[in-house]
C-alpha atoms as a PDB file:
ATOM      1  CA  UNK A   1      10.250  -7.661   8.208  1.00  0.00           C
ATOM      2  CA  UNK A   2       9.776  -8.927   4.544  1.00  0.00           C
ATOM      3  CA  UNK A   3      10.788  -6.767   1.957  1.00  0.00           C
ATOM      4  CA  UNK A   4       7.134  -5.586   0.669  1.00  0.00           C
ATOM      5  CA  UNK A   5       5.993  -4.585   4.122  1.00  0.00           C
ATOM      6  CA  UNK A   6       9.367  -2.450   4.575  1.00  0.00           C
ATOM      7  CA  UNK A   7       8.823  -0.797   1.464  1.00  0.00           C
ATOM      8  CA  UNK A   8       5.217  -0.058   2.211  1.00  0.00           C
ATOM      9  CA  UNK A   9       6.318   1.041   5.241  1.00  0.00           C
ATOM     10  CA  UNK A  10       8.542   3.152   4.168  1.00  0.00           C
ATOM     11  CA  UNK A  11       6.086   4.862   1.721  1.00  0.00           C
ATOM     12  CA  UNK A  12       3.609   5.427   4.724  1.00  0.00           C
ATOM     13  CA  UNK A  13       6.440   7.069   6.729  1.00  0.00           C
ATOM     14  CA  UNK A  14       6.631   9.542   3.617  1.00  0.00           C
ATOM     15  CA  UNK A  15       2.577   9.969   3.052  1.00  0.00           C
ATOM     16  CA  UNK A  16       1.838  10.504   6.259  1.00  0.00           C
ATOM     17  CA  UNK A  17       5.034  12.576   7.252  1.00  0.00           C
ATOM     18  CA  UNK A  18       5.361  10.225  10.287  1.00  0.00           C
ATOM     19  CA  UNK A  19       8.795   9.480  10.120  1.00  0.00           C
ATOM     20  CA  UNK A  20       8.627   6.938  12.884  1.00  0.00           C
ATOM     21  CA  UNK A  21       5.565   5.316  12.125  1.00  0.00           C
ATOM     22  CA  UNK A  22       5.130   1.289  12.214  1.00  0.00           C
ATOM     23  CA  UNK A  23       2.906  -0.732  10.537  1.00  0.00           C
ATOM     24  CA  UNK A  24       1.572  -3.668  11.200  1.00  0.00           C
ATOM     25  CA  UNK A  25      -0.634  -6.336   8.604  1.00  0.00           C
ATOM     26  CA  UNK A  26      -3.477  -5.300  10.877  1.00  0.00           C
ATOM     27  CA  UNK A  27      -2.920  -1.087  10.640  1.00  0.00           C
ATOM     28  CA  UNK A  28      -5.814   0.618   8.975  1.00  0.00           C
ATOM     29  CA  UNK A  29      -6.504   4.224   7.988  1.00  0.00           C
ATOM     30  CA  UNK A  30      -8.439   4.884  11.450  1.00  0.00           C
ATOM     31  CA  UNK A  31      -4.802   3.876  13.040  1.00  0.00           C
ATOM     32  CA  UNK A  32      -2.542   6.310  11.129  1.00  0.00           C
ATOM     33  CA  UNK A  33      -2.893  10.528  11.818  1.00  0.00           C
ATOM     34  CA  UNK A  34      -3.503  12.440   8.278  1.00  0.00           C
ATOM     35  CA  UNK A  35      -4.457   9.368   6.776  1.00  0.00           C
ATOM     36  CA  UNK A  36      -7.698  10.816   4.919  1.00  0.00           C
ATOM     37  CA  UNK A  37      -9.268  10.329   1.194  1.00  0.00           C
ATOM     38  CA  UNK A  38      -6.698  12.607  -0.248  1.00  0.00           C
ATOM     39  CA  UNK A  39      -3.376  10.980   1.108  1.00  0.00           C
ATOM     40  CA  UNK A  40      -5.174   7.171   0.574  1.00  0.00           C
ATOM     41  CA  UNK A  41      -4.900   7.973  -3.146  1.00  0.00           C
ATOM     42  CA  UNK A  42      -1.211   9.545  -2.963  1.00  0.00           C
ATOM     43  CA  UNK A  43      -0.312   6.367  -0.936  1.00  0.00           C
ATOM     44  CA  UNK A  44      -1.670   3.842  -2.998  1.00  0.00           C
ATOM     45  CA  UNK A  45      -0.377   5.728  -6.173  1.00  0.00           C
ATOM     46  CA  UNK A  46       2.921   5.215  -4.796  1.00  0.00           C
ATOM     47  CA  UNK A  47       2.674   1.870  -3.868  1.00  0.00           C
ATOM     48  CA  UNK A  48       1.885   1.394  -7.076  1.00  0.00           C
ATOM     49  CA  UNK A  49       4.913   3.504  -8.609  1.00  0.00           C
ATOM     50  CA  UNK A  50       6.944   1.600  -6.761  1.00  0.00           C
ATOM     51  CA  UNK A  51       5.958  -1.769  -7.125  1.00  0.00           C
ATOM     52  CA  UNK A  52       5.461  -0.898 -11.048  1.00  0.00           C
ATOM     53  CA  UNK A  53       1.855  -2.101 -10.738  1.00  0.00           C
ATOM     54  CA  UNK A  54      -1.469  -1.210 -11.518  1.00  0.00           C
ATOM     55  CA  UNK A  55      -4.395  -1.972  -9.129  1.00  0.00           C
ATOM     56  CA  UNK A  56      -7.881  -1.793 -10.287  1.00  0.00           C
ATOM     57  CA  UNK A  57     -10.089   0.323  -8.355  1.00  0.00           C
ATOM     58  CA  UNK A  58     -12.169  -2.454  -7.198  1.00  0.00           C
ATOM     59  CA  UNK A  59      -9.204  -3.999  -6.006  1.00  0.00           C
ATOM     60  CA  UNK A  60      -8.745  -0.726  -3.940  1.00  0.00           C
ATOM     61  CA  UNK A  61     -12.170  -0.117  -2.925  1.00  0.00           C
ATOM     62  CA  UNK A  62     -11.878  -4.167  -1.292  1.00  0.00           C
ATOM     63  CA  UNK A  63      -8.654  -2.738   1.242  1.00  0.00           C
ATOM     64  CA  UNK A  64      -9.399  -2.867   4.651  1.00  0.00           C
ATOM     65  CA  UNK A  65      -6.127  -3.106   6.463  1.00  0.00           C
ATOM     66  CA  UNK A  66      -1.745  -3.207   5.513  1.00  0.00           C
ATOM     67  CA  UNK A  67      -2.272  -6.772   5.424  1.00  0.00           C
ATOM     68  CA  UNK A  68      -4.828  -6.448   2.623  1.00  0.00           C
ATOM     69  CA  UNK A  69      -2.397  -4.190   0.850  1.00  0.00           C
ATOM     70  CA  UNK A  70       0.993  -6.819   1.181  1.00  0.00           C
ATOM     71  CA  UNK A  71      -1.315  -9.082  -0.391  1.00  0.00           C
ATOM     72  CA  UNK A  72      -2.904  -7.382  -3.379  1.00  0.00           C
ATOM     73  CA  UNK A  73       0.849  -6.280  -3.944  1.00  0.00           C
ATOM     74  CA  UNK A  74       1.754 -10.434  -4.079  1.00  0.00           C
ATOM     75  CA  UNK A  75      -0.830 -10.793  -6.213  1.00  0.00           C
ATOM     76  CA  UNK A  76       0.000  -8.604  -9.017  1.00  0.00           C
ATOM     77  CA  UNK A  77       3.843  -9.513  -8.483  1.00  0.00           C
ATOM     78  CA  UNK A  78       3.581 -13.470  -9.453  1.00  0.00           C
ATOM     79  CA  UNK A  79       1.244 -12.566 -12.718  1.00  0.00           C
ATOM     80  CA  UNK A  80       3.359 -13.734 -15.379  1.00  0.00           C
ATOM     81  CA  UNK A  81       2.453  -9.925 -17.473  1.00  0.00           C
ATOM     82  CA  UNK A  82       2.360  -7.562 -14.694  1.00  0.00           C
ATOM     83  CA  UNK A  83       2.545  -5.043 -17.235  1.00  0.00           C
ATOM     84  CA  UNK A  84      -0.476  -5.945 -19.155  1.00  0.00           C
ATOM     85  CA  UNK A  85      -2.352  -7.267 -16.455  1.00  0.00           C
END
């Protein structure tokens, strides 16, 4: 498992308070109990916390699946600025 997917995994496991939970690329929100409109935005806050990055909300609204979310994470990692991006 590559380091970005064990690290979002390891946020969902907290989220979610599903301790043995395991995602996949292709996991969505209808896959994962609890996962609702109020724990999306704690997860994807601390994704971003972690990751020390800053998604824009249409970057958010665009997420259909873990997959989507290892990716947009990529993304904003090989910007040269991250912080000003």
């Amino acid at each position: 498992m590559d380091p970005i997917h064990q690290t979002i995994q390891d946020i969902a496991r907290r989220v979610f308070e599903s301790p043995d939970l395991v995602l996949t690329d292709e996991t969505t929100a209808n896959d994962v109990d609890k996962w609702d409109s109020l724990t999306h935005i704690t997860f994807i806050v601390e994704v971003e916390k972690r990751f020390g990055l800053k998604f824009r909300n249409a970057e958010i609204a665009r997420l259909q699946c873990i997959g989507d979310l290892k990716r947009l994470v990529e993304k904003h990692q090989a910007r040269p600025n991250r912080a000003s991006a």
